[in-house]
PDB file of N, CA and C in Angstrom:
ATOM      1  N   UNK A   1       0.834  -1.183   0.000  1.00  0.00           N
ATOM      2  CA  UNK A   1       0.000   0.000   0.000  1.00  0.00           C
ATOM      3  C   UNK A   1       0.884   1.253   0.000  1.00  0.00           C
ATOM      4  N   UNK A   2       0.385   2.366  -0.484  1.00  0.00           N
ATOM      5  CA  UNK A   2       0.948   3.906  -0.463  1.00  0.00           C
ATOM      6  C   UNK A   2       1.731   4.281   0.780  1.00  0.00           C
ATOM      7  N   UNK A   3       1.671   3.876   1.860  1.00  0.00           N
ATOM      8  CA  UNK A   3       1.861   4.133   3.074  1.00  0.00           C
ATOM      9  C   UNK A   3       2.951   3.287   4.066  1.00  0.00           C
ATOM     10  N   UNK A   4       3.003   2.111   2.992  1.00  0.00           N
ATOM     11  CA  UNK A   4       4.547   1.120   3.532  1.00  0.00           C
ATOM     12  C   UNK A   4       3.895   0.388   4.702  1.00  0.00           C
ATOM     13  N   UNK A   5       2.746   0.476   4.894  1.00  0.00           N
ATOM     14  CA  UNK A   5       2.357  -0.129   6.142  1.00  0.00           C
ATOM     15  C   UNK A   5       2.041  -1.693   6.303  1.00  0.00           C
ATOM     16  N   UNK A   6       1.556  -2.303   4.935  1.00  0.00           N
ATOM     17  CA  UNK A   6       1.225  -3.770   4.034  1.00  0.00           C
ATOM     18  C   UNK A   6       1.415  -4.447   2.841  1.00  0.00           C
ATOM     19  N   UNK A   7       1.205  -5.280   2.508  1.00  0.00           N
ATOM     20  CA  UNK A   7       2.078  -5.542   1.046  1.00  0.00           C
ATOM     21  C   UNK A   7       1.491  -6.981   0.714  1.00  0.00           C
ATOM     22  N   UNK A   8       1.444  -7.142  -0.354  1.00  0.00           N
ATOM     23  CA  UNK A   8       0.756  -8.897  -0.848  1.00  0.00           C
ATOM     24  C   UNK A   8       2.082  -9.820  -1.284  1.00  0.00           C
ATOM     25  N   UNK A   9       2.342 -10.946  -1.013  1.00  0.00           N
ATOM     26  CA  UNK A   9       3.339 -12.004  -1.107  1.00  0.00           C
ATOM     27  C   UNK A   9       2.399 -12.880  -2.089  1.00  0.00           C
ATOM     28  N   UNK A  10       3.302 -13.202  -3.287  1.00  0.00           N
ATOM     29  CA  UNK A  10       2.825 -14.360  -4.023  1.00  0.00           C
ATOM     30  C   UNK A  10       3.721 -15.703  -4.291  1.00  0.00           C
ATOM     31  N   UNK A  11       3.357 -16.767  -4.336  1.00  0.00           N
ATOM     32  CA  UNK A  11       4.053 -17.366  -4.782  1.00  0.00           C
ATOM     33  C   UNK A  11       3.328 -18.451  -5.896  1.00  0.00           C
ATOM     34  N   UNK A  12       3.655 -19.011  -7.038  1.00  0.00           N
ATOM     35  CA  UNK A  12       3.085 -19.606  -8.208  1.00  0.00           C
ATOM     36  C   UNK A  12       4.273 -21.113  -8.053  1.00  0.00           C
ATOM     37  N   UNK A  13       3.310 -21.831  -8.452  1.00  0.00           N
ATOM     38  CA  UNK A  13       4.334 -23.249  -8.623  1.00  0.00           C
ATOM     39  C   UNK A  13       3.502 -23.859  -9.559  1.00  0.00           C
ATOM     40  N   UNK A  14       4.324 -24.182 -11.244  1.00  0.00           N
ATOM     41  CA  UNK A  14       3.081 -24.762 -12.115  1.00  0.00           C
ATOM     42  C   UNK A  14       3.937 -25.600 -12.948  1.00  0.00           C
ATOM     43  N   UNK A  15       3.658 -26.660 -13.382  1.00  0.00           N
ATOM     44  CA  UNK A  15       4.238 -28.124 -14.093  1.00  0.00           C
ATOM     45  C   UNK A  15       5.007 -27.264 -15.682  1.00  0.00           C
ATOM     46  N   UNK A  16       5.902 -27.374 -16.376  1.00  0.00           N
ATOM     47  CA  UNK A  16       6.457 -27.225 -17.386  1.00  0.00           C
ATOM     48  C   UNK A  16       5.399 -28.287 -18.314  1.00  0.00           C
ATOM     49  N   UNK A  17       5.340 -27.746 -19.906  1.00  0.00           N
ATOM     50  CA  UNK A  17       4.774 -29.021 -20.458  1.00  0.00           C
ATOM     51  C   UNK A  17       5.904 -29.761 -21.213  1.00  0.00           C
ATOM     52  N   UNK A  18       7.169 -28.768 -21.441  1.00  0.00           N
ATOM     53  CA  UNK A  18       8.447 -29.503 -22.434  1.00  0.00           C
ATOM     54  C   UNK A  18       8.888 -30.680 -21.132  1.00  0.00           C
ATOM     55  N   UNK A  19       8.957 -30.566 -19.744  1.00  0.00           N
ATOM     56  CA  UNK A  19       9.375 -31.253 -18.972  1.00  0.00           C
ATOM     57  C   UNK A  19       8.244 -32.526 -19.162  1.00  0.00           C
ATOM     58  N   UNK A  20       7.090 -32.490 -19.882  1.00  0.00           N
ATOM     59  CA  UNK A  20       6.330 -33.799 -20.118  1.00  0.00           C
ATOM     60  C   UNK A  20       6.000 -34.218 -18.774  1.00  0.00           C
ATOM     61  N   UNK A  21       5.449 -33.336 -18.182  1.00  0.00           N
ATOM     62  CA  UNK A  21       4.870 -33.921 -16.081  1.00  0.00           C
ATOM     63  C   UNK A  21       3.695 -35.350 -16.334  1.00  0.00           C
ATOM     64  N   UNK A  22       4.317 -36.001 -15.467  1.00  0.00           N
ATOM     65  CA  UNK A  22       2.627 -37.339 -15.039  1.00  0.00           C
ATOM     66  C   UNK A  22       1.669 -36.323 -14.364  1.00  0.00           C
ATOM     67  N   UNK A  23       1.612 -35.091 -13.880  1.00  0.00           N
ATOM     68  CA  UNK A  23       0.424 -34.302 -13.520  1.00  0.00           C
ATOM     69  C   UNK A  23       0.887 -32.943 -14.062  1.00  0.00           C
ATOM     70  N   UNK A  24      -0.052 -31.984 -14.475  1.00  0.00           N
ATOM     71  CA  UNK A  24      -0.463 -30.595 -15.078  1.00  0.00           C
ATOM     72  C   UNK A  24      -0.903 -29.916 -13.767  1.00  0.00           C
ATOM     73  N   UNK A  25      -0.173 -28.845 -13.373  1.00  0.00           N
ATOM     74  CA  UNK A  25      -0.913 -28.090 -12.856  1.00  0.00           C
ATOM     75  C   UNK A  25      -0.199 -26.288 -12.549  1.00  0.00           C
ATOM     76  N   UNK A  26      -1.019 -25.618 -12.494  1.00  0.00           N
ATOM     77  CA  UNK A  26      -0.452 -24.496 -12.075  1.00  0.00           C
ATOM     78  C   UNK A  26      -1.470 -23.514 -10.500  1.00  0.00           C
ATOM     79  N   UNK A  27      -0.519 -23.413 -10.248  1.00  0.00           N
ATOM     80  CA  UNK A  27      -1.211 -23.416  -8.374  1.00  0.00           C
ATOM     81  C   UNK A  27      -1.000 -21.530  -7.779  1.00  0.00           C
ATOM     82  N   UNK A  28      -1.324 -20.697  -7.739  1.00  0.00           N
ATOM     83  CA  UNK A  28      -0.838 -19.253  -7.148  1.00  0.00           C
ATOM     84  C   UNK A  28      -1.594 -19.118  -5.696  1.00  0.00           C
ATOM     85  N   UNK A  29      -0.862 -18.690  -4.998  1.00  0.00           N
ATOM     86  CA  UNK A  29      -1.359 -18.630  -3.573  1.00  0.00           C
ATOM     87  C   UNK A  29      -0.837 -17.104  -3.233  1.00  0.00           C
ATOM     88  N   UNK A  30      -1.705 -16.368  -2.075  1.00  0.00           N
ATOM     89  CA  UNK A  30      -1.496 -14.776  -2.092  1.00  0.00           C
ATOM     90  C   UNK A  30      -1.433 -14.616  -0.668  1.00  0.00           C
ATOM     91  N   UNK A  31      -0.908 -14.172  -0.105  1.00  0.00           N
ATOM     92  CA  UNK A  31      -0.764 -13.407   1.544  1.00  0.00           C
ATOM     93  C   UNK A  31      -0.651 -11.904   1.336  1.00  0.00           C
ATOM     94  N   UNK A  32      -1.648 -11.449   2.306  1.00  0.00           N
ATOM     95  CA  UNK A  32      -2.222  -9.872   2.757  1.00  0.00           C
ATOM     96  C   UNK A  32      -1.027  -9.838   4.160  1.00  0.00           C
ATOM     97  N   UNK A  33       0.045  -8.833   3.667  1.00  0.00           N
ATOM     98  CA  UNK A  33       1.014  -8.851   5.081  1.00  0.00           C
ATOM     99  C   UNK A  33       0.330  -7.338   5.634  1.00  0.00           C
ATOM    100  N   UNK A  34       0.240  -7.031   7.122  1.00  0.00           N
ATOM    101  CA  UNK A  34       0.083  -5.745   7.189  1.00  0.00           C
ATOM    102  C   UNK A  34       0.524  -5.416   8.568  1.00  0.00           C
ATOM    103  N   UNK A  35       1.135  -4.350   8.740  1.00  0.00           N
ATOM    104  CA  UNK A  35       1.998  -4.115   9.976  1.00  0.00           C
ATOM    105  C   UNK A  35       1.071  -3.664  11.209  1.00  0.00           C
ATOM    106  N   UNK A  36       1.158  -4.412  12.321  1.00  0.00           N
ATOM    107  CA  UNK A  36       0.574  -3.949  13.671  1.00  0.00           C
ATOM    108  C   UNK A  36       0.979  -3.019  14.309  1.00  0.00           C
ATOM    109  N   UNK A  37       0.236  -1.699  14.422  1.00  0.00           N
ATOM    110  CA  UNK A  37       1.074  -0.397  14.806  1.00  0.00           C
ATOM    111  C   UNK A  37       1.406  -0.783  16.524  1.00  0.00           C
ATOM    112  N   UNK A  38       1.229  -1.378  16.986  1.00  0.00           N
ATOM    113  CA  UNK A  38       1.079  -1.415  18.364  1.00  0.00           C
ATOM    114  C   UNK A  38       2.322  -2.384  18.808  1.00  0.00           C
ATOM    115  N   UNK A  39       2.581  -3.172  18.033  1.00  0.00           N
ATOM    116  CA  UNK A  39       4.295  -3.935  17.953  1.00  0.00           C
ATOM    117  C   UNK A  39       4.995  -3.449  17.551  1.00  0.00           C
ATOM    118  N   UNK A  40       6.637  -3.388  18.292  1.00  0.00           N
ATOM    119  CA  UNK A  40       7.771  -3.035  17.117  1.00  0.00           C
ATOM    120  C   UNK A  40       7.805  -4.853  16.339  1.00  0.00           C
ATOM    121  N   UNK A  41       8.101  -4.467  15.362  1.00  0.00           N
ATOM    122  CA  UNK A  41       8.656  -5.607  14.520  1.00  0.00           C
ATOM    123  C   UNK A  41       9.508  -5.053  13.070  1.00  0.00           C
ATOM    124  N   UNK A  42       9.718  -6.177  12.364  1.00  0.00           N
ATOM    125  CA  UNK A  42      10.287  -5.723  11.067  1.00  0.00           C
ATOM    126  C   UNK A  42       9.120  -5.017  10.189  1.00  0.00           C
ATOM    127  N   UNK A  43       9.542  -4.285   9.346  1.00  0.00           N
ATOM    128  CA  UNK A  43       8.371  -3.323   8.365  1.00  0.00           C
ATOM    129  C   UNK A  43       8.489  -4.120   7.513  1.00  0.00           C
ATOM    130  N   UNK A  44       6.789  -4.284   6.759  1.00  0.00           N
ATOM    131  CA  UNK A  44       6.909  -5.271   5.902  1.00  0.00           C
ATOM    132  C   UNK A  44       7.190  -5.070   4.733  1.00  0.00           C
ATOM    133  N   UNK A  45       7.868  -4.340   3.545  1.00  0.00           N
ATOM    134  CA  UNK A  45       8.600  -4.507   2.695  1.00  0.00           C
ATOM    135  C   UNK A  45       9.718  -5.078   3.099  1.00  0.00           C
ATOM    136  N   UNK A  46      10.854  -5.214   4.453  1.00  0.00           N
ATOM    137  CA  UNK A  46      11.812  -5.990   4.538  1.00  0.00           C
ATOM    138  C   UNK A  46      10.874  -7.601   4.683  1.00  0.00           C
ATOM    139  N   UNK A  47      10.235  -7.882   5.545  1.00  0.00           N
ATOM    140  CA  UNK A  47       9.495  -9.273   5.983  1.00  0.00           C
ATOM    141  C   UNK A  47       9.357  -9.562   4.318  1.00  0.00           C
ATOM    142  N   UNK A  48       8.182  -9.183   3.577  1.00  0.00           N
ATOM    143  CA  UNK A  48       7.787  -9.536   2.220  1.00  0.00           C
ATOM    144  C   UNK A  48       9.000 -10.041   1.622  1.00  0.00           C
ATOM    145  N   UNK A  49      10.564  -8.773   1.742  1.00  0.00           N
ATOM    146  CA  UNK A  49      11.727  -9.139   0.374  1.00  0.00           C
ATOM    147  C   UNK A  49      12.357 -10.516   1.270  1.00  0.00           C
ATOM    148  N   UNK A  50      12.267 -10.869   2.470  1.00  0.00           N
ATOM    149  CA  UNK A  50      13.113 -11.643   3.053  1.00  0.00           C
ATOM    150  C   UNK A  50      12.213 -13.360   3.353  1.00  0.00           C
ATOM    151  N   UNK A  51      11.272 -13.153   4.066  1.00  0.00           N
ATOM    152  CA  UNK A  51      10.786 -13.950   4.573  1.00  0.00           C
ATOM    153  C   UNK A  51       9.030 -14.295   3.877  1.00  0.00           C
ATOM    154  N   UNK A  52       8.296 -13.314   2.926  1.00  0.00           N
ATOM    155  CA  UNK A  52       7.531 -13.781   2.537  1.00  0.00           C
ATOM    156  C   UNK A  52       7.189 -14.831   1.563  1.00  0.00           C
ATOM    157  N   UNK A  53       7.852 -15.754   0.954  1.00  0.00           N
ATOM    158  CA  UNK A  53       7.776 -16.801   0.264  1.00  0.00           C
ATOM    159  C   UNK A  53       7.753 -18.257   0.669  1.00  0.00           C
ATOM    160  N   UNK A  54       8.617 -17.989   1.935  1.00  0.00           N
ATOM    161  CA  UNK A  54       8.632 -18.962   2.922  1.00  0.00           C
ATOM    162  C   UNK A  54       7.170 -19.164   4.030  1.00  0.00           C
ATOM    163  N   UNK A  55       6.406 -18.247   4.079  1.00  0.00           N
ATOM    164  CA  UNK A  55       5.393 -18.002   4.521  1.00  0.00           C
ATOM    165  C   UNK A  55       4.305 -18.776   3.803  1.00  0.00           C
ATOM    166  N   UNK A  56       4.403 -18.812   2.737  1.00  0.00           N
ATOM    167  CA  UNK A  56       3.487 -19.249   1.781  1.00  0.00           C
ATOM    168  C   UNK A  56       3.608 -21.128   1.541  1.00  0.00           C
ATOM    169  N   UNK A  57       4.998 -21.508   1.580  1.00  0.00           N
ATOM    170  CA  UNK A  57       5.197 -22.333   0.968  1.00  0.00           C
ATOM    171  C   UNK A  57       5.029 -23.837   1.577  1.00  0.00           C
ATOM    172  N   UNK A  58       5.173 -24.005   2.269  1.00  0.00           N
ATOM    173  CA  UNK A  58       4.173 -24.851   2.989  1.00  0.00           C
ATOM    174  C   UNK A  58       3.054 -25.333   2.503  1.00  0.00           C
ATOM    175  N   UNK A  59       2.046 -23.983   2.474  1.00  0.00           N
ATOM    176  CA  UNK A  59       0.520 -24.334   2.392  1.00  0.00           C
ATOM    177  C   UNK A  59       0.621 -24.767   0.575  1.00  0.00           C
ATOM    178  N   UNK A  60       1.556 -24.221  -0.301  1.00  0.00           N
ATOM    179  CA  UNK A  60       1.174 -24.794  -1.681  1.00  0.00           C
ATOM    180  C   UNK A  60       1.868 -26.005  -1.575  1.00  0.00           C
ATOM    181  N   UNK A  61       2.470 -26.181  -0.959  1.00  0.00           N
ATOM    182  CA  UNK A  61       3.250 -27.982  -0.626  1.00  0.00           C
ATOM    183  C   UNK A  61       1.772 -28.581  -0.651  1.00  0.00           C
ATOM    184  N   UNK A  62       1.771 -28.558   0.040  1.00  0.00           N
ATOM    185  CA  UNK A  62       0.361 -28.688   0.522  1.00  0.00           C
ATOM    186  C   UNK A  62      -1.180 -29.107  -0.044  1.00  0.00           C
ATOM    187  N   UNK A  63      -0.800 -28.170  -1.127  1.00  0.00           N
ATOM    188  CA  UNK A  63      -2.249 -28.103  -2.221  1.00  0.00           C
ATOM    189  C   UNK A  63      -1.495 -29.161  -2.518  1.00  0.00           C
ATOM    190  N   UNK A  64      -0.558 -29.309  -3.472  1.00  0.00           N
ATOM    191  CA  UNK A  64      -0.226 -29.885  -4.604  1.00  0.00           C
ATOM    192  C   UNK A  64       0.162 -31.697  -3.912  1.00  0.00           C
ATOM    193  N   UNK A  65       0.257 -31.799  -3.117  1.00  0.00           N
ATOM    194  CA  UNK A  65       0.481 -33.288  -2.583  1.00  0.00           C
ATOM    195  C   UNK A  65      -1.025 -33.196  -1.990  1.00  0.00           C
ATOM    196  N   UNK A  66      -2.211 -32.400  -2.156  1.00  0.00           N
ATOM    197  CA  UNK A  66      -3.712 -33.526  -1.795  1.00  0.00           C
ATOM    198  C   UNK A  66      -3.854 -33.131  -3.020  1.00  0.00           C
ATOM    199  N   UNK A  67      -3.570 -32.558  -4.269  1.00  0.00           N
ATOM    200  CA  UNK A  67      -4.257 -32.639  -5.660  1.00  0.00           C
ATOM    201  C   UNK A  67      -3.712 -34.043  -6.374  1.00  0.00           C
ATOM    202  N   UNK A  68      -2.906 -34.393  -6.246  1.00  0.00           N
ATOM    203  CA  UNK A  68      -2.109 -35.392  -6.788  1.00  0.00           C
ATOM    204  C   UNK A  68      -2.245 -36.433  -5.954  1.00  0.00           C
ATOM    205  N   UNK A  69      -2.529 -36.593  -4.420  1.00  0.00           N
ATOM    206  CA  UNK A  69      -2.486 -37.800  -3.753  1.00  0.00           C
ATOM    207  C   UNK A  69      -3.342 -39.109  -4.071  1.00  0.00           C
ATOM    208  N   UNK A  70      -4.787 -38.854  -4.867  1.00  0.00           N
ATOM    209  CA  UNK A  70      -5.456 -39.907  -4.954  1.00  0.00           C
ATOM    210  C   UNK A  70      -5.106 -40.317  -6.807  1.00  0.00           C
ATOM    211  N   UNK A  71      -4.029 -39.382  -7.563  1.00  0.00           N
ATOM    212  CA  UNK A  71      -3.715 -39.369  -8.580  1.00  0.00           C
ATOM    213  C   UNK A  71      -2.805 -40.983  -9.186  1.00  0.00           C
ATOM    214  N   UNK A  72      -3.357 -41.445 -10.445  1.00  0.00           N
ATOM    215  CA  UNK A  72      -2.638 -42.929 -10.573  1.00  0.00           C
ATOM    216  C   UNK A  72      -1.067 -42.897 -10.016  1.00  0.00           C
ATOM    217  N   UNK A  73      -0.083 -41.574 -10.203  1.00  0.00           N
ATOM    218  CA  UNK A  73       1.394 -41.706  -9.680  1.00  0.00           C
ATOM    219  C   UNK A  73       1.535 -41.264  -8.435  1.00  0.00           C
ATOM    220  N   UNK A  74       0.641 -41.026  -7.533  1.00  0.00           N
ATOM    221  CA  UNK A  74       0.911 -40.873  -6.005  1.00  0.00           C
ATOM    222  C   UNK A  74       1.178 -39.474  -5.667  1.00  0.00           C
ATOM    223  N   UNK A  75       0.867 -39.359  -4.813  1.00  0.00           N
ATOM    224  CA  UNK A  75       1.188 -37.815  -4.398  1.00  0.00           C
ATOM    225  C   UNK A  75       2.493 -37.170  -4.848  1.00  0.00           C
ATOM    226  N   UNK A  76       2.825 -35.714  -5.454  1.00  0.00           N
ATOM    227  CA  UNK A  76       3.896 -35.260  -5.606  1.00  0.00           C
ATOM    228  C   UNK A  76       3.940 -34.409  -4.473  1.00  0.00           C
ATOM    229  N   UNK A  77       5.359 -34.606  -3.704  1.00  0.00           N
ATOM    230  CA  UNK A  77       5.497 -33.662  -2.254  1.00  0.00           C
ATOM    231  C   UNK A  77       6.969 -32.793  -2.985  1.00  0.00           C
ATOM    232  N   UNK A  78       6.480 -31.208  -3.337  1.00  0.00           N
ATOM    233  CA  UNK A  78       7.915 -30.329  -3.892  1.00  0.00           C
ATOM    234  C   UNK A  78       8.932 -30.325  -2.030  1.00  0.00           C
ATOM    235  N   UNK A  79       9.959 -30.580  -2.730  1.00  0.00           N
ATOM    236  CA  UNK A  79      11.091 -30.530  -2.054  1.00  0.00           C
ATOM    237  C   UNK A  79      11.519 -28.971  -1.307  1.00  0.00           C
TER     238      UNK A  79
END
């Protein structure tokens, strides 16, 4: 936002088709960061450039090993 106070984190994880995947998919997941005036902490343009991707990444682990788990090649879990 205008004001440095919040900021959106994305992260995208989606199958190549030249890599020829046993599953297709393309997955984007979004986090609303926004600073609590009432804590000191880090301001979130540093949090977002440092630590927001890691925030995210988990939960698309996540998607993508229950989209694929009941799939004929078994769940894919990204590393």
């Amino acid at each position: 936002n205008p004001e440095g106070t919040g900021g959106i984190v994305t992260v995208t994880v989606r199958t190549r088709d030249e890599d020829n995947p046993i599953y297709r998919f393309a997955i984007e997941m979004a986090a609303l960061i926004e600073e609590d005036p009432a804590t000191k902490n880090m301001k979130p343009e540093a949090y977002l450039a440092t630590s927001g991707g890691a925030l995210l990444y988990p939960f698309v682990r996540e998607i993508v090993a229950s989209l694929t788990w009941k799939g004929r090649f078994g769940p894919i879990w990204l590393k």
